[in-house]
N, C-alpha and C. Protein backbone atom coordinates (compact mmCIF):
# COMPACT_ATOMS: atom_id res chain seq x y z
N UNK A 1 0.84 -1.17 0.00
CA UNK A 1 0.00 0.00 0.00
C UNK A 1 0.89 1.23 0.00
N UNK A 2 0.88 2.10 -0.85
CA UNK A 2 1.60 3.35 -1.15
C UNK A 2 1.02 4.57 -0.36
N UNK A 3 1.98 5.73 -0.22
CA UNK A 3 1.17 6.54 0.16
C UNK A 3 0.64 7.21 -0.81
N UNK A 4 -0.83 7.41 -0.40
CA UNK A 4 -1.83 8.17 -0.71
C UNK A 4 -2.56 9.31 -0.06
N UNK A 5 -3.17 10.52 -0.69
CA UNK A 5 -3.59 11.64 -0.08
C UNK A 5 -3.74 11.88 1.48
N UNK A 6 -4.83 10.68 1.71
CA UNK A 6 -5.70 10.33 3.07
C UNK A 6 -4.79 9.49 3.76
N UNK A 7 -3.61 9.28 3.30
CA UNK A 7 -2.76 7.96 4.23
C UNK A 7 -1.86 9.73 5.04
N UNK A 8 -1.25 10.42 4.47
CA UNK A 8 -0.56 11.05 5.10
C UNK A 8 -1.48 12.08 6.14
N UNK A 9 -0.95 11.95 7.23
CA UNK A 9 -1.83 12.51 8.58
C UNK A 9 -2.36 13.90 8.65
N UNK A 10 -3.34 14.46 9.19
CA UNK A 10 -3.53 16.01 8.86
C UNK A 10 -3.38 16.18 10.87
N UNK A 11 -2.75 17.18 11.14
CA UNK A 11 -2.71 17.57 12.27
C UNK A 11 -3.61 18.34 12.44
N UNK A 12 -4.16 18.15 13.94
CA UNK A 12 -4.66 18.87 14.78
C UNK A 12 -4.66 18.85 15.92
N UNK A 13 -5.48 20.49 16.91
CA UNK A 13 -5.14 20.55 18.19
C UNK A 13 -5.83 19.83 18.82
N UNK A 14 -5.91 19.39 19.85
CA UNK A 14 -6.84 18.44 20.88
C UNK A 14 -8.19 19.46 21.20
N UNK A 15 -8.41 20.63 21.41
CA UNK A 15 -9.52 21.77 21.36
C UNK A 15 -10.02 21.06 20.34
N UNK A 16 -9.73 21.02 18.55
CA UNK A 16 -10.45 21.08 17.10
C UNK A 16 -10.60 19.46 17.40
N UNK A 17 -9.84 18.52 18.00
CA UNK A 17 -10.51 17.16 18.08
C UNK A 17 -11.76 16.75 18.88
N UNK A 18 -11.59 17.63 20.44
CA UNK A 18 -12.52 17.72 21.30
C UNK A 18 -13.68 18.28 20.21
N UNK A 19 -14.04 19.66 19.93
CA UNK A 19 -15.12 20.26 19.31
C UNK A 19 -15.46 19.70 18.11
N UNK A 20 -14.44 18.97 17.21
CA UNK A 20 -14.79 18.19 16.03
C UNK A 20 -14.97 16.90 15.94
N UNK A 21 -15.13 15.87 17.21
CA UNK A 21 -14.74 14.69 17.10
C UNK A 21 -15.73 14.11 16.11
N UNK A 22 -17.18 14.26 16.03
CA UNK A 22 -17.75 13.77 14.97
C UNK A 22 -17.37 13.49 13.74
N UNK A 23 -17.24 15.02 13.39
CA UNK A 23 -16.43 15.00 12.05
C UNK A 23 -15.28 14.15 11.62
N UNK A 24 -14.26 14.08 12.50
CA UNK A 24 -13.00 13.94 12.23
C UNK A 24 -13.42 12.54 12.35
N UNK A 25 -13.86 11.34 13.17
CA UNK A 25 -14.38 10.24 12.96
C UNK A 25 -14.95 9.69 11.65
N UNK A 26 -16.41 10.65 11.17
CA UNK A 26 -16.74 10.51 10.04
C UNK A 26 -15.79 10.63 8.97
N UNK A 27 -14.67 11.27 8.78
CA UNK A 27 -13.71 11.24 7.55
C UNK A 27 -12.72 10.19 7.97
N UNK A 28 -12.29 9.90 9.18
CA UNK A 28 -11.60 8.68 9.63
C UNK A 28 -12.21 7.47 8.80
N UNK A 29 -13.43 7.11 8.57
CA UNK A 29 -14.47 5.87 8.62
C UNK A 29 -14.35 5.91 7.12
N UNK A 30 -15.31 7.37 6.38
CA UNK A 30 -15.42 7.31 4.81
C UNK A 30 -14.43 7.79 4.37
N UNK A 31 -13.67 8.85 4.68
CA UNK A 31 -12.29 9.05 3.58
C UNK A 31 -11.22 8.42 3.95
N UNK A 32 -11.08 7.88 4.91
CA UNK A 32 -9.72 6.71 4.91
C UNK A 32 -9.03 8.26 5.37
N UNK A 33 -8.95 8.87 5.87
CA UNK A 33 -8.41 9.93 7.08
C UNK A 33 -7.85 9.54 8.04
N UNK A 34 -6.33 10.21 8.14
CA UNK A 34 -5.67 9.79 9.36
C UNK A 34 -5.36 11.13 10.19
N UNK A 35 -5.47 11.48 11.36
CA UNK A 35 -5.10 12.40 12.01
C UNK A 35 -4.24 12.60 13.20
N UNK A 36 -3.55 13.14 13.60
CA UNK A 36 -2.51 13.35 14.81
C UNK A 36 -2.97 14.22 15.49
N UNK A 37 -3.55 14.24 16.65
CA UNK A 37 -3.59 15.14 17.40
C UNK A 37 -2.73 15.43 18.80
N UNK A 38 -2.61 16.91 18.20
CA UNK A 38 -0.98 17.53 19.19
C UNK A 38 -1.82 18.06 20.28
N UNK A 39 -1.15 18.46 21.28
CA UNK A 39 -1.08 19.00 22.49
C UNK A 39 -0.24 20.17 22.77
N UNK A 40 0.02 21.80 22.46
CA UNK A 40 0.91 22.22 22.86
C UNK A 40 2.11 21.64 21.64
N UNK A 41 1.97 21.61 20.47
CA UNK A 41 3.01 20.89 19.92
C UNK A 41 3.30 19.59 19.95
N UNK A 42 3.31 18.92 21.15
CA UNK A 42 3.30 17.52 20.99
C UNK A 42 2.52 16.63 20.42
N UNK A 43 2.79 15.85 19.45
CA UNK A 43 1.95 14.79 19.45
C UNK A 43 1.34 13.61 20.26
N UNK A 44 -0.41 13.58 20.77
CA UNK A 44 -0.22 12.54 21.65
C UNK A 44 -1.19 11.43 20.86
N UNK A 45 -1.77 11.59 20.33
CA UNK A 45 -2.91 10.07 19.83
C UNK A 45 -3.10 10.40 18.16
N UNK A 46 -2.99 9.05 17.51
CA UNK A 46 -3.49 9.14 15.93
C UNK A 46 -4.71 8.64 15.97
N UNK A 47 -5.93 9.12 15.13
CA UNK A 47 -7.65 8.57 15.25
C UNK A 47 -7.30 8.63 13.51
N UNK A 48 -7.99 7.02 13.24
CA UNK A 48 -7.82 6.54 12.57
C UNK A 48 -9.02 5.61 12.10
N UNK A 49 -9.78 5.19 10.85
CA UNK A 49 -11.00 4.09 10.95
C UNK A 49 -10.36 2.86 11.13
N UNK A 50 -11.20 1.99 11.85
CA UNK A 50 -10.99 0.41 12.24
C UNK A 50 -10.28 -0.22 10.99
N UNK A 51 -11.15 0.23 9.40
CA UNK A 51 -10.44 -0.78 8.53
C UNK A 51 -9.33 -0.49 7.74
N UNK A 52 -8.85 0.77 8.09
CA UNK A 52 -7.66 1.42 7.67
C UNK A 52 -6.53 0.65 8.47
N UNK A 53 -6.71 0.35 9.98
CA UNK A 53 -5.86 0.36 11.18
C UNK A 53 -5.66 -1.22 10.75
N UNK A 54 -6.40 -2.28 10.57
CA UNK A 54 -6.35 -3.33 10.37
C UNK A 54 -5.89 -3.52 8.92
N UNK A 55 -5.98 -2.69 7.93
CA UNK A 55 -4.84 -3.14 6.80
C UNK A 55 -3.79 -2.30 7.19
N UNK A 56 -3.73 -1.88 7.66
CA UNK A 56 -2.30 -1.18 8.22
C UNK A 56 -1.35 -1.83 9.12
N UNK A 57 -2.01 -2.17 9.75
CA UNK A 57 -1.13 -3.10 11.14
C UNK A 57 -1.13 -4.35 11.71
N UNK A 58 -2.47 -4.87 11.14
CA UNK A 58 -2.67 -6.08 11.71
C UNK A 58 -2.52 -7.48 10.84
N UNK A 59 -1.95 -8.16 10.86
CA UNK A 59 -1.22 -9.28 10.26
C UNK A 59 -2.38 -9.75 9.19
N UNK A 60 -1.81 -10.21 8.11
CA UNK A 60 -2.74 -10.75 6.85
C UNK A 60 -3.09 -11.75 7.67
N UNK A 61 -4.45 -11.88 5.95
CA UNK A 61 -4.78 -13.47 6.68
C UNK A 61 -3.90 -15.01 6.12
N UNK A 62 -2.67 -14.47 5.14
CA UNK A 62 -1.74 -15.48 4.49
C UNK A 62 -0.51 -15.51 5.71
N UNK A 63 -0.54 -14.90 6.53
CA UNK A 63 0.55 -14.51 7.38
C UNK A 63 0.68 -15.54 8.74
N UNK A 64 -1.27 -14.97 9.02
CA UNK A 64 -1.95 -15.61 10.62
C UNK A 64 -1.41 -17.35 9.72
N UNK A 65 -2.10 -17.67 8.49
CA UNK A 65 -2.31 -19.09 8.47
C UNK A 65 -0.85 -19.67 8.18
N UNK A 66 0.22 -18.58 7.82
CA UNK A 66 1.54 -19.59 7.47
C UNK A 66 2.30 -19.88 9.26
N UNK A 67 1.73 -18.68 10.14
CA UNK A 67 2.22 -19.32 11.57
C UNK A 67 1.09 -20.18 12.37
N UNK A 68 0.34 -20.32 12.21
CA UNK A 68 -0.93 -21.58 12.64
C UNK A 68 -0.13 -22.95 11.68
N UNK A 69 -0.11 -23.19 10.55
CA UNK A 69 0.54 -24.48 9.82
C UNK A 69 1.89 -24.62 10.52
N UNK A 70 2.79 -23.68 10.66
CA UNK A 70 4.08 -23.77 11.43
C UNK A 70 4.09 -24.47 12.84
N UNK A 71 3.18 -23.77 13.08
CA UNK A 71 3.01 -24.43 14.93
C UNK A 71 2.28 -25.78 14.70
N UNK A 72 1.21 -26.19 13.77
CA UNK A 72 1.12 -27.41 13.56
C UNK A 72 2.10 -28.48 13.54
N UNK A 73 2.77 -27.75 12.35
CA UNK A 73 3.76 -28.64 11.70
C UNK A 73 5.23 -28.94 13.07
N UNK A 74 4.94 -28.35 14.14
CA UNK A 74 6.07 -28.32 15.26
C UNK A 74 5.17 -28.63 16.64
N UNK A 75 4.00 -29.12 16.37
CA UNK A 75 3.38 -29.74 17.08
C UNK A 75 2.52 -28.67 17.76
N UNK A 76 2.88 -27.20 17.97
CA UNK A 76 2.92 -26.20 18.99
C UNK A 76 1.29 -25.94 19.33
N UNK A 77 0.45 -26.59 18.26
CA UNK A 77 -1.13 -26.17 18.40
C UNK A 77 -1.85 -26.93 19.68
N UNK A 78 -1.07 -28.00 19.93
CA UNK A 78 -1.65 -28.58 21.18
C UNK A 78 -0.86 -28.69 22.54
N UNK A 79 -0.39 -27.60 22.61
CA UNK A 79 0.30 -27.19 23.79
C UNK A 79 -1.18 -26.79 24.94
N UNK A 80 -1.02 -26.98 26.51
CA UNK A 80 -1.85 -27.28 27.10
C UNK A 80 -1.95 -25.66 27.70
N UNK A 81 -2.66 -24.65 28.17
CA UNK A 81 -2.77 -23.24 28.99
C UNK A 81 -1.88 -24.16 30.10
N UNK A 82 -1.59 -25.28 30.88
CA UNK A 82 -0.65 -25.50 32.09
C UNK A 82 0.74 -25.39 31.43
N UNK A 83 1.06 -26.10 29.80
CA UNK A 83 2.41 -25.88 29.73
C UNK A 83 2.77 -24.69 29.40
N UNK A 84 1.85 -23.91 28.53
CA UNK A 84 2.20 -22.70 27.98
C UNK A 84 2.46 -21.80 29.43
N UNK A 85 1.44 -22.02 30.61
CA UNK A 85 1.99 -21.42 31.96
C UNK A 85 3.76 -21.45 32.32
N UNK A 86 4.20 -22.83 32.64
CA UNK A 86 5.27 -23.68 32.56
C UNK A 86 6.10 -22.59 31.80
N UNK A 87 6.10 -22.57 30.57
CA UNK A 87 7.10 -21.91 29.53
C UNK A 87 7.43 -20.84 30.01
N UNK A 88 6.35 -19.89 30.16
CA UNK A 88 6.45 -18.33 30.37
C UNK A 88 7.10 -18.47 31.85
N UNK A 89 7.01 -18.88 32.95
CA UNK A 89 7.64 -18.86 34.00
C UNK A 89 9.30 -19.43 33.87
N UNK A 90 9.28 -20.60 32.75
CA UNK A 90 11.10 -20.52 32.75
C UNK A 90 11.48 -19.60 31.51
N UNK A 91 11.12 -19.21 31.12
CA UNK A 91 11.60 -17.90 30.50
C UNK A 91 11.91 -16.65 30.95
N UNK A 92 10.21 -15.98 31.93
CA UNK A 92 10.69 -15.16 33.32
C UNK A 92 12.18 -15.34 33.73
N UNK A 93 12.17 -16.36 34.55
CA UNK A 93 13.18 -16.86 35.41
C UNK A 93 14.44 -16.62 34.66
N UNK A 94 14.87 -16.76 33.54
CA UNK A 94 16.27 -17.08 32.56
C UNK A 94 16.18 -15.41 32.63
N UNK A 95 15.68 -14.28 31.96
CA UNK A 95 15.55 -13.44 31.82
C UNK A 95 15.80 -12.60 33.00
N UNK A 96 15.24 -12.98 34.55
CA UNK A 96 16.01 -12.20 35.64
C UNK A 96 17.33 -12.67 36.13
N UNK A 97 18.00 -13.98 35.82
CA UNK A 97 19.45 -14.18 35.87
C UNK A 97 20.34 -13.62 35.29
């Protein structure tokens, strides 16, 4: 995905987000609108629509299924919530030594 018009962010103040949030939602949703809203100059939050954010960031669905077949294929899908407990605690542990 390249950038495009609506991909590059339009700034605004947190006042014009507070008093505009409708708006700025509604062009989030139908124009594929991304926005930054600053603080004093700073930037603190991007508002963004759900299906922009999910082709943007969130893993394909060729991606999810080549690590689901992987963990098959390495047995990893039937690991038990007690071993997966197990794991994460000797990992903890290695990690504070």
């Amino acid at each position: 995905m390249g950038i495009t018009p609506n991909s590059v962010p339009k700034i605004v103040s947190a006042l014009a987000a507070r008093t505009q949030l409708g708006q700025i939602m509604r062009r989030a949703r139908v124009e594929h609108a991304r926005f930054v809203v600053d603080r004093r100059g700073e930037p603190q939050v991007v508002i963004m629509g759900v299906k922009d954010f999910l082709r943007t960031f969130a893993p394909q669905k060729r991606v999810i299924a080549a690590i689901r077949a992987a963990a098959r294929k390495q047995s990893k899908n039937k690991l038990s919530p007690r071993v997966i407990d197990r794991e994460i605690r000797a990992y903890r542990r290695e990690r504070v030594l």
